[in-house]
C-alpha atoms as a PDB file:
ATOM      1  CA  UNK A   1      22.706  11.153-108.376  1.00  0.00           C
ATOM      2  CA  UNK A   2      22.775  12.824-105.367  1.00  0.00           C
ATOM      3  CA  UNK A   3      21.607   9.260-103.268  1.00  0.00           C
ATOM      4  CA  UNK A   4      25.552   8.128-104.883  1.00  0.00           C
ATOM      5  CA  UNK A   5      27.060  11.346-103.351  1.00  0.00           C
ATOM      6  CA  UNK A   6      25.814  10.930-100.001  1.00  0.00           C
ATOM      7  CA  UNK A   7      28.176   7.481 -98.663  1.00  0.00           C
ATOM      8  CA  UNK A   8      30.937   8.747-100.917  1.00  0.00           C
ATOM      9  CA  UNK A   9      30.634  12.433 -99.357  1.00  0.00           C
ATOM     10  CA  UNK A  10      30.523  10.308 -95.984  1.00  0.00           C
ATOM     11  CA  UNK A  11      33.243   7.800 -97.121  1.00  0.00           C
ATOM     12  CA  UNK A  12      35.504  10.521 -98.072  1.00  0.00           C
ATOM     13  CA  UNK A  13      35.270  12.195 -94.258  1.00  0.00           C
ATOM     14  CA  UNK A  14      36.578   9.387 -92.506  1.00  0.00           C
ATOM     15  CA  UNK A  15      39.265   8.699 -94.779  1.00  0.00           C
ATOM     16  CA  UNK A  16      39.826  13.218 -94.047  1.00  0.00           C
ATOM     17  CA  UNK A  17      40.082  12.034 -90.102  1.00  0.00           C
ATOM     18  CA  UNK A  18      43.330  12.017 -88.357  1.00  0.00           C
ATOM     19  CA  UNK A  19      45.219   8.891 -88.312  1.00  0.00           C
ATOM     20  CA  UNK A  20      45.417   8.938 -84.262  1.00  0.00           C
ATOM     21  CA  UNK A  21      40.752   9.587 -84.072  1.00  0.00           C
ATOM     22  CA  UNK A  22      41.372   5.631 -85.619  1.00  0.00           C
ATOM     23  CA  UNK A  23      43.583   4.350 -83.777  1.00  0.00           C
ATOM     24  CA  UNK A  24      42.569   1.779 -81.133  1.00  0.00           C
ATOM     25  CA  UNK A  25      44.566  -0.062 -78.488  1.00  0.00           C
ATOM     26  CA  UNK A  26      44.180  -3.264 -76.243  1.00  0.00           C
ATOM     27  CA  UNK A  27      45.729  -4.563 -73.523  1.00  0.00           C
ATOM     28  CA  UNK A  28      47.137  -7.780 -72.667  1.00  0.00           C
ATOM     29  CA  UNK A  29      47.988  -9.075 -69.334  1.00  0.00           C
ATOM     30  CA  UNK A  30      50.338 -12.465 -68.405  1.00  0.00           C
ATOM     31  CA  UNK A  31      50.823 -13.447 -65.336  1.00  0.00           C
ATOM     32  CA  UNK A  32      53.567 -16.302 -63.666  1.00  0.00           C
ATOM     33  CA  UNK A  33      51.137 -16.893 -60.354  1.00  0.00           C
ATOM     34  CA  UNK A  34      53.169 -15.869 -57.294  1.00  0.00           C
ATOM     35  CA  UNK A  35      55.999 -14.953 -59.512  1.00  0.00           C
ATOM     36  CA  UNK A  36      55.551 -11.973 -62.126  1.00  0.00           C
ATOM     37  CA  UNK A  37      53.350 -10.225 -64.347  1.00  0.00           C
ATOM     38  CA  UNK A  38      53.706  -8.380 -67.747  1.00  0.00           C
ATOM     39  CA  UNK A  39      51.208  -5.870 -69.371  1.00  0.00           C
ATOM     40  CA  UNK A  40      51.832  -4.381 -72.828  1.00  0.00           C
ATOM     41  CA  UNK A  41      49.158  -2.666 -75.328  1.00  0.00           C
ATOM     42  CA  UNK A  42      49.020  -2.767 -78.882  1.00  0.00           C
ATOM     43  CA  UNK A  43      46.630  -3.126 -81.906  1.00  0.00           C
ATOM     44  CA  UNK A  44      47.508  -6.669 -82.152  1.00  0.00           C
ATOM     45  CA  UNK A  45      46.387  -9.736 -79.724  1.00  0.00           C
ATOM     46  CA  UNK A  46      49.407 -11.689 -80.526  1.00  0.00           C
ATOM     47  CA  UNK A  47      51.890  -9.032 -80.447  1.00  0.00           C
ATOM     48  CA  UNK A  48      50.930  -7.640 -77.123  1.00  0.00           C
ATOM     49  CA  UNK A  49      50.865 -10.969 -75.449  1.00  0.00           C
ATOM     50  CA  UNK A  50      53.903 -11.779 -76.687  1.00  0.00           C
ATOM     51  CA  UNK A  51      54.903  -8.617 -75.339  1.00  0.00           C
ATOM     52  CA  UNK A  52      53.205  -8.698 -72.079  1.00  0.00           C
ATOM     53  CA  UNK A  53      55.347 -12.466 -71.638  1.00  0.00           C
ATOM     54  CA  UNK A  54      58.790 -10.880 -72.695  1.00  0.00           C
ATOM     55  CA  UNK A  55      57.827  -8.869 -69.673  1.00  0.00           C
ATOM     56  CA  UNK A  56      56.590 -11.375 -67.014  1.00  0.00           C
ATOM     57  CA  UNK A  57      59.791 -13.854 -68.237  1.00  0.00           C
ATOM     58  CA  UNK A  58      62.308 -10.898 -67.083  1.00  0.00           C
ATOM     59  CA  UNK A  59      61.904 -11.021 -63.700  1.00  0.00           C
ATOM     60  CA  UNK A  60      64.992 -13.179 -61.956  1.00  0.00           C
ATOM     61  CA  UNK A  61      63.795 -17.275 -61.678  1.00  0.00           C
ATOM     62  CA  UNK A  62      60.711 -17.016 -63.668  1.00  0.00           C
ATOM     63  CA  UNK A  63      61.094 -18.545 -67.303  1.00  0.00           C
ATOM     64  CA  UNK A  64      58.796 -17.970 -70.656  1.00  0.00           C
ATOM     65  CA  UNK A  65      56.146 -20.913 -69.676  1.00  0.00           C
ATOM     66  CA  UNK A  66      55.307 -20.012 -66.069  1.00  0.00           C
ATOM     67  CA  UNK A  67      54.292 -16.648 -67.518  1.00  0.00           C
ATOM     68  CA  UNK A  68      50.235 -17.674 -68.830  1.00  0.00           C
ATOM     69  CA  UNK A  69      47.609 -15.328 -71.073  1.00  0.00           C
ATOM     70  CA  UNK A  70      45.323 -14.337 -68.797  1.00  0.00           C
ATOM     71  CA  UNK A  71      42.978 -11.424 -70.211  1.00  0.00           C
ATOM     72  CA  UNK A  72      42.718  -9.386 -73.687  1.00  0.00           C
ATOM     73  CA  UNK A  73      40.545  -6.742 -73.990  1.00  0.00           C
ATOM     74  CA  UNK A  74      40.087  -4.579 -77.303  1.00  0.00           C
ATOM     75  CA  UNK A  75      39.308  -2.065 -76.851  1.00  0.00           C
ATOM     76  CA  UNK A  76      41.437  -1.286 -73.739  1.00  0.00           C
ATOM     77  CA  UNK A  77      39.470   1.459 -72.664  1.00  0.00           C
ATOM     78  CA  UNK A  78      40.028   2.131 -68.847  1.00  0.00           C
ATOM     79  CA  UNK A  79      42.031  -0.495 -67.167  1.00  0.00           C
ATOM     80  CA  UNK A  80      43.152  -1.739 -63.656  1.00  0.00           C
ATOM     81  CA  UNK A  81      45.931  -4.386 -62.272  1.00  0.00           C
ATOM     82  CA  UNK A  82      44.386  -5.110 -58.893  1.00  0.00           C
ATOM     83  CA  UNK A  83      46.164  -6.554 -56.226  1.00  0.00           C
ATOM     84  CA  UNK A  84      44.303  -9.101 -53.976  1.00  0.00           C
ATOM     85  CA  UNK A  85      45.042 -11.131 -50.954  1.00  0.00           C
ATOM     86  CA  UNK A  86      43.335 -13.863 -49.325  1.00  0.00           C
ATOM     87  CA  UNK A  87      42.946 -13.363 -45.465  1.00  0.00           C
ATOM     88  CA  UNK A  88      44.558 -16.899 -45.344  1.00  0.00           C
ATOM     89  CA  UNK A  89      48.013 -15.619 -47.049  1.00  0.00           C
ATOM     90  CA  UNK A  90      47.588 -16.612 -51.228  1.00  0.00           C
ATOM     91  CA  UNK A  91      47.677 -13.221 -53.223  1.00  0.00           C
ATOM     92  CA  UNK A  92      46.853 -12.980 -56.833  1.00  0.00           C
ATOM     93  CA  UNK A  93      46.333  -9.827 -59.576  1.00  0.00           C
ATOM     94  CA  UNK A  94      42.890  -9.685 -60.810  1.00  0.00           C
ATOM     95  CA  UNK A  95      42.698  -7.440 -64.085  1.00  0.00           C
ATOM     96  CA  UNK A  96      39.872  -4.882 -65.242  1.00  0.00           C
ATOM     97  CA  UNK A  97      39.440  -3.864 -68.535  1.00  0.00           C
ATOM     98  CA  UNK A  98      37.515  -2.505 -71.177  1.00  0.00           C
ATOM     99  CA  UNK A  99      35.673   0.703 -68.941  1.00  0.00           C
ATOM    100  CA  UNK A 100      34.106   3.583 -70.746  1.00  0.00           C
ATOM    101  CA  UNK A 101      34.964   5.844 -68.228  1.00  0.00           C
ATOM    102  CA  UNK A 102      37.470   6.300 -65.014  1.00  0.00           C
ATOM    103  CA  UNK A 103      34.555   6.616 -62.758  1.00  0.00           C
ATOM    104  CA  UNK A 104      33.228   3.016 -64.084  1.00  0.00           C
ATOM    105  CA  UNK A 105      36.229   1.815 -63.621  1.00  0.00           C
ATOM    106  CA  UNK A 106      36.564   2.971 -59.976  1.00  0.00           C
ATOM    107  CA  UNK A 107      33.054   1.767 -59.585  1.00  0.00           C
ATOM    108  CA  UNK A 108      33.718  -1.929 -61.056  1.00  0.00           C
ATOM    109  CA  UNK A 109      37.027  -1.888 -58.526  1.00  0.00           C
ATOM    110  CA  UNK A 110      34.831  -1.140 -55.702  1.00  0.00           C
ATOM    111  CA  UNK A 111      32.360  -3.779 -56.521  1.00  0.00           C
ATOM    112  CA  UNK A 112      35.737  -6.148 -56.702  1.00  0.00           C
ATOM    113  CA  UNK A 113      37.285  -5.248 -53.180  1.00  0.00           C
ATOM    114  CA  UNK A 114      34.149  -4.452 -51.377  1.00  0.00           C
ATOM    115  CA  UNK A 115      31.726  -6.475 -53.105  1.00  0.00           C
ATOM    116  CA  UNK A 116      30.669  -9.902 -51.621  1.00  0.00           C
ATOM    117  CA  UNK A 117      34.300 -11.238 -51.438  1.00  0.00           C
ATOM    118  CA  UNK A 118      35.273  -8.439 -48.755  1.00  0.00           C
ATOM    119  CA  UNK A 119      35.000 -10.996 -46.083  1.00  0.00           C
ATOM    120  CA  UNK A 120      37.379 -13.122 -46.988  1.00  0.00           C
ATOM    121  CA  UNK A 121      40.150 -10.322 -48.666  1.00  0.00           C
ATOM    122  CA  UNK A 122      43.409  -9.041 -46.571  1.00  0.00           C
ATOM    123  CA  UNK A 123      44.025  -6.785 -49.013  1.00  0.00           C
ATOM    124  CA  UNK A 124      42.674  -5.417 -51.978  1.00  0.00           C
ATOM    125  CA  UNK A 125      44.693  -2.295 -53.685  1.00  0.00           C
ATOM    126  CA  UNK A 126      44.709  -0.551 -57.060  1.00  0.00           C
ATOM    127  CA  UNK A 127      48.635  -1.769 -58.366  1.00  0.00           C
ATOM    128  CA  UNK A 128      48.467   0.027 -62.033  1.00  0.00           C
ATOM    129  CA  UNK A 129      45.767   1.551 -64.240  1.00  0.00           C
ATOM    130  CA  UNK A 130      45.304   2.453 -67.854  1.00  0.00           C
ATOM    131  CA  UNK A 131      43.484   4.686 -69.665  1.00  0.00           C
ATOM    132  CA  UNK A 132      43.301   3.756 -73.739  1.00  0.00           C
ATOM    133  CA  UNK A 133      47.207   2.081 -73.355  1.00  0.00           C
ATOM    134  CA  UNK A 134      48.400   4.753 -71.502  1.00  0.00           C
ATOM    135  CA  UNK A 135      49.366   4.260 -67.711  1.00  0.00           C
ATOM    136  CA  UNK A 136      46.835   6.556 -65.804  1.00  0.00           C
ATOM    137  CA  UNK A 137      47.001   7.844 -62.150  1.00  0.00           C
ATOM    138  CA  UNK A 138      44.221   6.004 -60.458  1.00  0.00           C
ATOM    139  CA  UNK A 139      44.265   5.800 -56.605  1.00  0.00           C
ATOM    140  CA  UNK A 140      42.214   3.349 -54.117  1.00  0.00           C
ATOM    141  CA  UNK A 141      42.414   0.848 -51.300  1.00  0.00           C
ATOM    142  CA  UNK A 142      40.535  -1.168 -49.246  1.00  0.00           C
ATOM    143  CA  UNK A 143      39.191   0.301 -46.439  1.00  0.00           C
ATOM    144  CA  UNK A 144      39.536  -0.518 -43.273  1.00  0.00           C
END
């Protein structure tokens, strides 16, 4: 008897946990190259992308189909919109997502900008970052 207790003693505690303990959140990023970019969160792929290209498609000149999926992560966990620029002029956004921590995250950044690649980056800057969905203040640059 007390081996059919035990899951439903253990069963019954999760279902006891708040709502918000369960709750996860990704994040979905869009981008229209050289144009715009749109980032939304939500428990649902779909939804968020959708989202995220509602977003990118606002911006003046830039329609629904320049604005392309370019990374899901679930869960979010810590996240980063990274700006990067070629030393020959092209810029892009590179995303980070799915960090355990804000110091992994700041650690996977620096890897990005200062990592092999430095030679050839202008620029490399922290634009946005996330933690679980929610915008976080996260500060770093390339240095000089």
């Amino acid at each position: 008897m007390r081996h059919f207790l035990m899951p439903l003693i253990v069963l019954l505690g999760f279902a006891a946990m708040p709502a918000k303990a369960q709750e996860r959140v990704g994040i979905a990023f869009v981008q229209a190259p050289e144009q715009s970019a749109g980032t939304c969160t939500g428990g649902n792929m779909d939804k968020a992308f959708a989202c995220a290209k509602a977003e990118c498609a606002a911006q003046e000149g830039v329609s629904a189909s320049d604005c392309l999926r370019v990374k899901w992560c679930y869960p979010a966990g810590w996240a980063a919109d990274l700006f990067v620029q070629h030393k020959e002029g092209i810029h892009w956004h590179d995303y980070l997502c799915g960090w355990g921590s804000k110091e992994d995250l700041l650690a996977a950044v620096k890897v990005r900008c200062e990592g092999s690649s430095k030679e050839w980056l202008l620029e490399c800057s922290l634009v946005k970052a996330w933690d679980n969905g929610k915008e976080a203040e996260l500060v770093y640059s390339l240095p000089e």
